[in-house]
Structures are given as structure tokens and as C-alpha cells.
C-alpha atoms as a PDB file:
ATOM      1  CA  UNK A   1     -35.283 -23.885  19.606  1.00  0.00           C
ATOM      2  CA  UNK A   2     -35.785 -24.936  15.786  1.00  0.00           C
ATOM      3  CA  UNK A   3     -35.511 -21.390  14.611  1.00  0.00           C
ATOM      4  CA  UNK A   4     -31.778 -21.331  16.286  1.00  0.00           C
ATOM      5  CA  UNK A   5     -30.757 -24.098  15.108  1.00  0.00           C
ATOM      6  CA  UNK A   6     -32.142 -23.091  11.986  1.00  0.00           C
ATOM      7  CA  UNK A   7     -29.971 -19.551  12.074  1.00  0.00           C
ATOM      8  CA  UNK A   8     -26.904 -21.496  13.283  1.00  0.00           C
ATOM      9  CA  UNK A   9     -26.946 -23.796  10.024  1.00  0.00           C
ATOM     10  CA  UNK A  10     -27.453 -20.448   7.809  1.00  0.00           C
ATOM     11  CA  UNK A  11     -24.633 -18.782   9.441  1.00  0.00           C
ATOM     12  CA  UNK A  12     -22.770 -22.116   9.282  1.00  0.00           C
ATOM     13  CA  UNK A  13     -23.510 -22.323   5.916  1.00  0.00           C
ATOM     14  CA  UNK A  14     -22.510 -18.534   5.299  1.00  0.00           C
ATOM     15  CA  UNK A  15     -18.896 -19.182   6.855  1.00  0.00           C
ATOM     16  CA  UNK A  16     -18.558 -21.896   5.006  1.00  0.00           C
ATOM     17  CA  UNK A  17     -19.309 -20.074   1.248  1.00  0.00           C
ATOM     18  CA  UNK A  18     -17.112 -17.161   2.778  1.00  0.00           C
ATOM     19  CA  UNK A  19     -14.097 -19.464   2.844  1.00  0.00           C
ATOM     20  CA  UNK A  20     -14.580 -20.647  -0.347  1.00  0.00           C
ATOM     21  CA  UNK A  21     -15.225 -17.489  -2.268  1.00  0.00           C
ATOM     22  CA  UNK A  22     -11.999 -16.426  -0.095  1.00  0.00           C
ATOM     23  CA  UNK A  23     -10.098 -19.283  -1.668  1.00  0.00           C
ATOM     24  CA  UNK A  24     -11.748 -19.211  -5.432  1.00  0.00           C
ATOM     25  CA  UNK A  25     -10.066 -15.188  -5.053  1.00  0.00           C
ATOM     26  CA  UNK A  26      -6.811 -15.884  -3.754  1.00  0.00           C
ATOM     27  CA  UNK A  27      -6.354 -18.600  -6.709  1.00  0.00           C
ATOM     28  CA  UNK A  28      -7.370 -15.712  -9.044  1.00  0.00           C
ATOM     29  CA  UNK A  29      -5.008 -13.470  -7.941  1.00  0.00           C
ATOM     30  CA  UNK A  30      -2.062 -15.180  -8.811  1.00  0.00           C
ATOM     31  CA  UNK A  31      -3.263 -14.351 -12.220  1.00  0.00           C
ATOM     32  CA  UNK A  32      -4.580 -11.324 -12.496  1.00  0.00           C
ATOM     33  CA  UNK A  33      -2.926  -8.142 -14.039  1.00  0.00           C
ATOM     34  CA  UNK A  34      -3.494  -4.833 -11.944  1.00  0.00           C
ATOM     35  CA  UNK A  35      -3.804  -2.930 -15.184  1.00  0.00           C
ATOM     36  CA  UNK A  36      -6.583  -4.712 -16.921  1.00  0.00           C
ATOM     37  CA  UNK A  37      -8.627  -6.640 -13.767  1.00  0.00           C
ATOM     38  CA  UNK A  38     -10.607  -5.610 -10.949  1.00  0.00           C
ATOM     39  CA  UNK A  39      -9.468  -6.877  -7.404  1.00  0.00           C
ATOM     40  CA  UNK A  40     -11.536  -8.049  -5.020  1.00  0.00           C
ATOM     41  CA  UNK A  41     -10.875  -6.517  -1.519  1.00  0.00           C
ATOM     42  CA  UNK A  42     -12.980  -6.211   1.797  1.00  0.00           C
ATOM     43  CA  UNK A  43     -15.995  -7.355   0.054  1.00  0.00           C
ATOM     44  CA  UNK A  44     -15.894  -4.780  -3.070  1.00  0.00           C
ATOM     45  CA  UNK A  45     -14.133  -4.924  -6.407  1.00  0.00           C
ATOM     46  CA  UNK A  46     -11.211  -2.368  -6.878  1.00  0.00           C
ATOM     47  CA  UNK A  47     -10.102  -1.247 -10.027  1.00  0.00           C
ATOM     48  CA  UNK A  48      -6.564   0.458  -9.895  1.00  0.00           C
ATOM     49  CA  UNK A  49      -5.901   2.977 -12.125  1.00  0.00           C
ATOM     50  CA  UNK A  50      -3.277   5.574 -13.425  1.00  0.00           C
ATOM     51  CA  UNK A  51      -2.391   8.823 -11.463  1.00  0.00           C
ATOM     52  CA  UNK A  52      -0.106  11.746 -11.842  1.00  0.00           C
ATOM     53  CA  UNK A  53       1.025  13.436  -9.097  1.00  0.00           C
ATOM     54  CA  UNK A  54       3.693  15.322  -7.911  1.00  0.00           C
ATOM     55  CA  UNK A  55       3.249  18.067 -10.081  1.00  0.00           C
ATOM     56  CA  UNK A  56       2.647  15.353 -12.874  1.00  0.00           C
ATOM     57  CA  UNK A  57       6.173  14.020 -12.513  1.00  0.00           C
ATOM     58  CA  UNK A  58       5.553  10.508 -11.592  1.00  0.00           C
ATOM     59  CA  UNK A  59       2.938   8.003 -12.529  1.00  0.00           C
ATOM     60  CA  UNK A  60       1.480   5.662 -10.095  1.00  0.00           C
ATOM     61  CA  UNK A  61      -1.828   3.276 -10.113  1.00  0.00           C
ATOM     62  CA  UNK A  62      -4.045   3.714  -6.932  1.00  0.00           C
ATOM     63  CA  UNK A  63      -7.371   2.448  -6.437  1.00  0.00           C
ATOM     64  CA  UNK A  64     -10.040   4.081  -8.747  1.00  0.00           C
ATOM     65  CA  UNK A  65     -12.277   4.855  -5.135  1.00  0.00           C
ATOM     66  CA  UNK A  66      -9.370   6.551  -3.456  1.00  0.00           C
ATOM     67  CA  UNK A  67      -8.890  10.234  -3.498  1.00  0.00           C
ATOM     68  CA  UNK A  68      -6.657  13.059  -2.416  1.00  0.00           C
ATOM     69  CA  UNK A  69      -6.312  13.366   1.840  1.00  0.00           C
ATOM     70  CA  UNK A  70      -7.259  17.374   2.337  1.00  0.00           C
ATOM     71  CA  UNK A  71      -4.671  19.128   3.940  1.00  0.00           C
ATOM     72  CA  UNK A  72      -6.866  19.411   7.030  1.00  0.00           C
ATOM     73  CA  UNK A  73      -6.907  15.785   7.490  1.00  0.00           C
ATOM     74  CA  UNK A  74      -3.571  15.549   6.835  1.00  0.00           C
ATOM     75  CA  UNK A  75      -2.664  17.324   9.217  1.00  0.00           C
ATOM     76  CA  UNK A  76      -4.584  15.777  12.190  1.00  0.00           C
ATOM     77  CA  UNK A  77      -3.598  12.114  10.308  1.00  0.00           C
ATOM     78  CA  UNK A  78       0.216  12.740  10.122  1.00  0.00           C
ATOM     79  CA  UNK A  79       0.914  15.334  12.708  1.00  0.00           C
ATOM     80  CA  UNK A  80       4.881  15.259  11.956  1.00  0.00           C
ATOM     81  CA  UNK A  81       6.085  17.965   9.596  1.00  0.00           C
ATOM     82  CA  UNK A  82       7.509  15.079   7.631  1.00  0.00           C
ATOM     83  CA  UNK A  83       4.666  13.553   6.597  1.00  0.00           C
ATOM     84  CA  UNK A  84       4.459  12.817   2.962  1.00  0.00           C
ATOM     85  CA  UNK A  85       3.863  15.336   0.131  1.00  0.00           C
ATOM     86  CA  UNK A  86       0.695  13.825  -1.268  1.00  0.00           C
ATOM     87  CA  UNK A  87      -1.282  11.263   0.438  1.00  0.00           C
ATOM     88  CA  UNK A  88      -4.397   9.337  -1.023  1.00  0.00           C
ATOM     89  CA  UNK A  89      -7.250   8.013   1.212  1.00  0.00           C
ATOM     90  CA  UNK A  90      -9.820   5.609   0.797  1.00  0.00           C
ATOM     91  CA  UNK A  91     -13.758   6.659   1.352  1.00  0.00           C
ATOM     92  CA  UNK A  92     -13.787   5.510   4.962  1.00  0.00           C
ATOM     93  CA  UNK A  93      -9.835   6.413   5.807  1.00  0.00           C
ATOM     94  CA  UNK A  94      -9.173   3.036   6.691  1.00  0.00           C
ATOM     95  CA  UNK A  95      -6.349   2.928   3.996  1.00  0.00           C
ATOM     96  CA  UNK A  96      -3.728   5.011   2.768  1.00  0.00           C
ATOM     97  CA  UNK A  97      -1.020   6.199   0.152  1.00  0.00           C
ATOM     98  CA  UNK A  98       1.739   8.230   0.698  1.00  0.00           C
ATOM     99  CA  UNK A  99       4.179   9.199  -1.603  1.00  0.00           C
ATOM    100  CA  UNK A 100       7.530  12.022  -1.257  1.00  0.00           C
ATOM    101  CA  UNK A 101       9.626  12.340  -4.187  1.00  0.00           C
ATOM    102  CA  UNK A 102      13.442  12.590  -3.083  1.00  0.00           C
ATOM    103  CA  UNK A 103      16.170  14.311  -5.534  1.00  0.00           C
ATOM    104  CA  UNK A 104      19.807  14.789  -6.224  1.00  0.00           C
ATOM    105  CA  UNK A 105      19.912  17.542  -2.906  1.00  0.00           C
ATOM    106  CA  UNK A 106      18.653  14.808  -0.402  1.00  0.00           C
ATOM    107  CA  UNK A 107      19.890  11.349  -1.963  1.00  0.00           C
ATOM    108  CA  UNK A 108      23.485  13.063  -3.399  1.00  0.00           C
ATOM    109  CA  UNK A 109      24.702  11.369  -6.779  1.00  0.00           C
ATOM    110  CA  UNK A 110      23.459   7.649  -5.461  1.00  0.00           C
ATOM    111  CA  UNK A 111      21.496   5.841  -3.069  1.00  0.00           C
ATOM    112  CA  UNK A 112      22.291   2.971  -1.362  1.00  0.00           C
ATOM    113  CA  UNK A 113      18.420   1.393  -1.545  1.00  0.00           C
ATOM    114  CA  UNK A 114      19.514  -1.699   0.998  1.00  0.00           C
ATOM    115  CA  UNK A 115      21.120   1.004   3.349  1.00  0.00           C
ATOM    116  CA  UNK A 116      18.479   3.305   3.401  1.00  0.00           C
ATOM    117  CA  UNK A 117      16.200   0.216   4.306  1.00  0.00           C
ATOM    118  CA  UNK A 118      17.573  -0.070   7.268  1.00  0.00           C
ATOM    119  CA  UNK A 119      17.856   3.488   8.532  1.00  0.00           C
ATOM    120  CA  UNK A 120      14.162   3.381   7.663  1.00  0.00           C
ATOM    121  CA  UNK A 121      13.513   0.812   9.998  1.00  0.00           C
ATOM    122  CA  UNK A 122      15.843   1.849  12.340  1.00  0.00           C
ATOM    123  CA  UNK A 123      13.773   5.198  12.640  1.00  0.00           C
ATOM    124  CA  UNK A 124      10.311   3.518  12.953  1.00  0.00           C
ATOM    125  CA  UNK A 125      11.800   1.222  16.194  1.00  0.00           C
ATOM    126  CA  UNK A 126      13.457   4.428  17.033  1.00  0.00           C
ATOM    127  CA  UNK A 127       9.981   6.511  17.458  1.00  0.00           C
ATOM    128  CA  UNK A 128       8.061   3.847  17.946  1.00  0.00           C
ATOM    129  CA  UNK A 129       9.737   0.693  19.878  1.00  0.00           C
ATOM    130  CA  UNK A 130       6.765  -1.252  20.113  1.00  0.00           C
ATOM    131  CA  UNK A 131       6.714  -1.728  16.270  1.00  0.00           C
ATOM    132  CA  UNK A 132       6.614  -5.130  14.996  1.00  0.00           C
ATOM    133  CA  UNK A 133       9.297  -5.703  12.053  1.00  0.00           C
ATOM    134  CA  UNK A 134       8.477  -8.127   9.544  1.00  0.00           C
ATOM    135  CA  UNK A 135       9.079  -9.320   6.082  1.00  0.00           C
ATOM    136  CA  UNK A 136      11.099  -6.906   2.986  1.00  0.00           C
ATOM    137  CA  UNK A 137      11.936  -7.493  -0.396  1.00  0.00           C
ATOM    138  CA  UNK A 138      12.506  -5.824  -3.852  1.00  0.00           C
ATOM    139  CA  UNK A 139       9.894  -4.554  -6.275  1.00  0.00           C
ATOM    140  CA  UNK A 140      10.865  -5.289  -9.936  1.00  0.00           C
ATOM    141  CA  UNK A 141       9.658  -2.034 -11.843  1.00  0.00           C
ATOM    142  CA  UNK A 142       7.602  -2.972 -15.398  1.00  0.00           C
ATOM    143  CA  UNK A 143      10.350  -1.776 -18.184  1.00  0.00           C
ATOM    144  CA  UNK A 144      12.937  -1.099 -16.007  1.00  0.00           C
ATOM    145  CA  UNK A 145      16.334  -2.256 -15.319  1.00  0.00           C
ATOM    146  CA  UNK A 146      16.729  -1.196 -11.478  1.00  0.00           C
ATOM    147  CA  UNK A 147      14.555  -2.722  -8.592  1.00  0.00           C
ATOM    148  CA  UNK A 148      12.751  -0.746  -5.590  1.00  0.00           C
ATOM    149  CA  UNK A 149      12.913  -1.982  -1.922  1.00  0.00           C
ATOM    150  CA  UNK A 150      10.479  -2.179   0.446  1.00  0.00           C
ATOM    151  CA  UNK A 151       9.899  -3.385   4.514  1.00  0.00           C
ATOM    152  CA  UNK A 152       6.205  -3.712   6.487  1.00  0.00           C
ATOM    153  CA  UNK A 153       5.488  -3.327  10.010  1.00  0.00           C
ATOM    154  CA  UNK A 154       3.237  -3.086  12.788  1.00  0.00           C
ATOM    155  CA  UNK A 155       2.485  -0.151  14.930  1.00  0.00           C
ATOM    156  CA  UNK A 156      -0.520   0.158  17.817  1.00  0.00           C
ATOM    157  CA  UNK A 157      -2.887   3.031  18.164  1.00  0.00           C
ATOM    158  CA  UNK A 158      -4.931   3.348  21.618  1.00  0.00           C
ATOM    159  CA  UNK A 159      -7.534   0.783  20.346  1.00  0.00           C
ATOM    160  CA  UNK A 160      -6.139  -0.738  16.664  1.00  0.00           C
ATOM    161  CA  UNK A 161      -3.326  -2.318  15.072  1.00  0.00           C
ATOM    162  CA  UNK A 162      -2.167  -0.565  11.684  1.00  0.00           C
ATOM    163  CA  UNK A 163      -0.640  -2.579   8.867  1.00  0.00           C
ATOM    164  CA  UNK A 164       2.349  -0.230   7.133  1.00  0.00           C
ATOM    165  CA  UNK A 165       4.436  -1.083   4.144  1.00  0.00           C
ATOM    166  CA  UNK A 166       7.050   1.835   3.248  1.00  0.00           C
ATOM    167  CA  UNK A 167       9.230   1.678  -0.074  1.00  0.00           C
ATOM    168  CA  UNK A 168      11.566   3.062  -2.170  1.00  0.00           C
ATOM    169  CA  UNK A 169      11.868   2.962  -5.786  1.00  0.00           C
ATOM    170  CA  UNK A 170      14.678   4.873  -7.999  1.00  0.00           C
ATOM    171  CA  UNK A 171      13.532   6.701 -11.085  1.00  0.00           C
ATOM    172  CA  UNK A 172      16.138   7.414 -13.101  1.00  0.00           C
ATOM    173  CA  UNK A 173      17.641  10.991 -11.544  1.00  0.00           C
ATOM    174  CA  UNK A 174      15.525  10.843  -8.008  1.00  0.00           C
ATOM    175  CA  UNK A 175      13.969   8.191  -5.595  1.00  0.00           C
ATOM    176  CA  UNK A 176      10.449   8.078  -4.700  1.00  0.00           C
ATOM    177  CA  UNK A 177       9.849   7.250  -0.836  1.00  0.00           C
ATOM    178  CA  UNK A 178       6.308   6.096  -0.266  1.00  0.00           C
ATOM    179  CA  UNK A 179       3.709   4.523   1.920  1.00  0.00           C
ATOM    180  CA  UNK A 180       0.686   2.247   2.534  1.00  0.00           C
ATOM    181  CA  UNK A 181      -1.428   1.865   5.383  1.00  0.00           C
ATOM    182  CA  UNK A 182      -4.430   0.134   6.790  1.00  0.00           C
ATOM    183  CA  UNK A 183      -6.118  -1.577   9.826  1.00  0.00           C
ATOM    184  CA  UNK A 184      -4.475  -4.920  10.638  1.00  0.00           C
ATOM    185  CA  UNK A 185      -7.358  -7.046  10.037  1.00  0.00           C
ATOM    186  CA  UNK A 186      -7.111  -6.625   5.830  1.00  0.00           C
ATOM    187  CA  UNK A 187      -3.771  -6.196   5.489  1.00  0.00           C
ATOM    188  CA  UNK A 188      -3.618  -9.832   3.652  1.00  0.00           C
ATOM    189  CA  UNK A 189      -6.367  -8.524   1.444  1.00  0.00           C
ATOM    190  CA  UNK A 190      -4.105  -5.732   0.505  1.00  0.00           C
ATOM    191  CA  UNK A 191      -0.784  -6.393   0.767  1.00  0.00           C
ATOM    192  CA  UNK A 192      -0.339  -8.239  -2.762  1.00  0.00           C
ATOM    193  CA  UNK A 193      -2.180  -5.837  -4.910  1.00  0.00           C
ATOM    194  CA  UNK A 194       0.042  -3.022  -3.443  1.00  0.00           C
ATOM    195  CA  UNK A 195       2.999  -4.391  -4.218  1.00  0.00           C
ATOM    196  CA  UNK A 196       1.940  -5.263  -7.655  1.00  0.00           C
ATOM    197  CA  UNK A 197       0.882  -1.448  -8.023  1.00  0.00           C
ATOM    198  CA  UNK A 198       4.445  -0.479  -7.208  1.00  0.00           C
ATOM    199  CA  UNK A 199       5.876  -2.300  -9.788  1.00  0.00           C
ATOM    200  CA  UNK A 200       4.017  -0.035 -12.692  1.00  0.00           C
ATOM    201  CA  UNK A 201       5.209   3.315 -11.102  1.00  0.00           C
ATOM    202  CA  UNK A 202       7.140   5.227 -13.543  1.00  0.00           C
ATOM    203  CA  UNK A 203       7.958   8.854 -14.353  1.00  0.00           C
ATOM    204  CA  UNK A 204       5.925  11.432 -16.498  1.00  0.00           C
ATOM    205  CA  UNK A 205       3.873   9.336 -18.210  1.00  0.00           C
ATOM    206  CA  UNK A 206       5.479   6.047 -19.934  1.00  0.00           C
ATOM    207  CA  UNK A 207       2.567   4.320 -17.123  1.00  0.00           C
ATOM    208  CA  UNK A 208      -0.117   5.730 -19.691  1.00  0.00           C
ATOM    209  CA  UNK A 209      -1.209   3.462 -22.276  1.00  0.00           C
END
């Protein structure tokens, strides 16, 4: 009987210094620049770093433990033919990045970003009308004068909940449509730092320092 009681006050103790490591984070967050500091996220540090893709055309910053999705995975991942060009995955899959760069021939001379929002969403209730909407907003790009858009939602699996956040961001000539993903339960943990991430996206390579 001692010994449980024992193993409830450790695991007590444990939740407690969980919570406030979890709080000591989120106040360090607030103040932390992607570029120079490590994030802490599901128990690890991640370090996001600078990444051409696209045939080099457009710099983005993507966790340093990420890499490329093969295009075997891919194809089981994102069945639909429409999937996006390049897609990063984390070690265990549980998170993604997808990006699809759109030009003049698909987006004409201009883009209305707030309009294309909304057909966006439109098409996710559309396909999938269990879908939970919830917040959007605008993603101020470093050293440039327009802003990006972007919406997050929740879709269902047969056994999980999946956290998605899709954007767009103009680059001068052409549009960049993209994507994150991961399980519900650590979408808080990632949700800021991705946003932050899309702010430094940029073309060729004025990201590099």
C-alpha cells in the first residue's frame, strides 16, 4: 500500500513539473526567433532551418529532422492526383509539409488571396463534410510588402483526428499553396512555430543568410 502511494506522489509530482516546464516554454516562445532558436516540441528540441525546393525556386524553413516523403509514400499518404508537388515528413510521419507552387497559367494576372480562402474551404467541407472549420488569418512575410493567408481545420481518419493548416502566400510573379499536418493531440505544440516559419518563405534565395 506504501509503495502506491509512494508511485502516485511521483507521478503526481511528474504532472505537476510537466505543467510547469509546459508553461516556462510557452512564455519562451513569445520570444524566440525561428531562425536563430531551437523549439521545443513533443518533448524534443527542433531547430528549423533553410530549404530550397521546387527546383530551388523558393526558400522555406522546415524542421532540421524532417525530410523528403518518397514518392511511394506519397502516394499511399495523398492518394488524390492533386496532392502537393513536394511534401516533407517527420521521422515517425506524424507531421507534414506540403508545398505546390502556382503561376501566371493557374492564378491569371492576380489572385484574389481572401477569395481563394474560401473556395479552399469550401472544397475541404465539400470532400469532406465532417471537417471542423476553425480560426484564419494573414501571415506577414519578413521583407515583404504583401501578406499570405491561411485557414486550419479538422478532419477524422478511422481511429485519429488530424490537425491541418493550408496557406497561401504570393511571391512576387506566382503564389505558393501549401500545407501542414499532424495528429490532433500536438497541434498547439505546433501550430505557432509553423506559422512563424511561413513568414520567412521567400523566393530563390534572399531566406539565406
Amino acid at each position: 500500500m506504501e509503495r502506491n502511494r509512494e508511485k502516485m506522489r511521483k507521478g503526481e509530482y511528474l504532472d505537476e513539473e510537466i505543467l510547469r516546464l509546459q508553461k516556462v516554454y510557452k512564455k519562451q516562445e513569445k520570444n524566440y526567433d525561428l531562425k536563430q532558436d531551437p523549439v521545443f516540441i513533443r518533448g524534443k528540441w527542433q531547430r528549423f532551418l533553410p530549404c530550397m525546393v521546387l527546383d530551388e525556386k523558393v526558400c522555406v524553413w522546415l524542421p532540421g529532422s524532417f525530410t523528403e516523403m518518397s514518392e511511394e509514400i506519397a502516394r499511399i499518404r495523398y492518394p488524390s492526383k492533386f496532392r502537393p508537388a513536394v511534401l516533407f515528413t517527420s521521422a515517425g510521419q506524424d507531421e507534414n509539409y506540403g508545398f505546390h507552387l502556382l503561376g501566371k497559367e493557374e492564378i491569371g494576372e492576380s489572385i484574389d488571396l481572401d477569395h481563394s480562402i474560401r473556395k479552399m474551404q469550401e472544397t475541404v467541407l465539400c470532400h469532406a463534410p465532417e471537417s471542423v472549420l476553425y480560426g484564419q488569418g494573414k501571415i506577414r512575410q519578413d521583407r515583404a510588402e504583401t501578406e499570405g493567408r491561411w485557414f486550419e481545420y479538422k478532419n477524422f481518419t478511422v481511429d485519429e483526428e488530424t490537425y491541418n493548416l493550408q496557406f497561401l502566400i504570393p511571391l512576387k510573379s506566382c503564389v505558393l499553396a501549401g500545407t501542414f499536418n499532424c495528429r490532433m493531440a500536438f497541434y498547439d505544440e505546433w501550430k505557432e512555430p509553423v506559422l512563424k516559419s511561413l513568414e520567412y518563405i521567400c523566393l530563390n534565395k534572399e531566406g539565406w543568410k
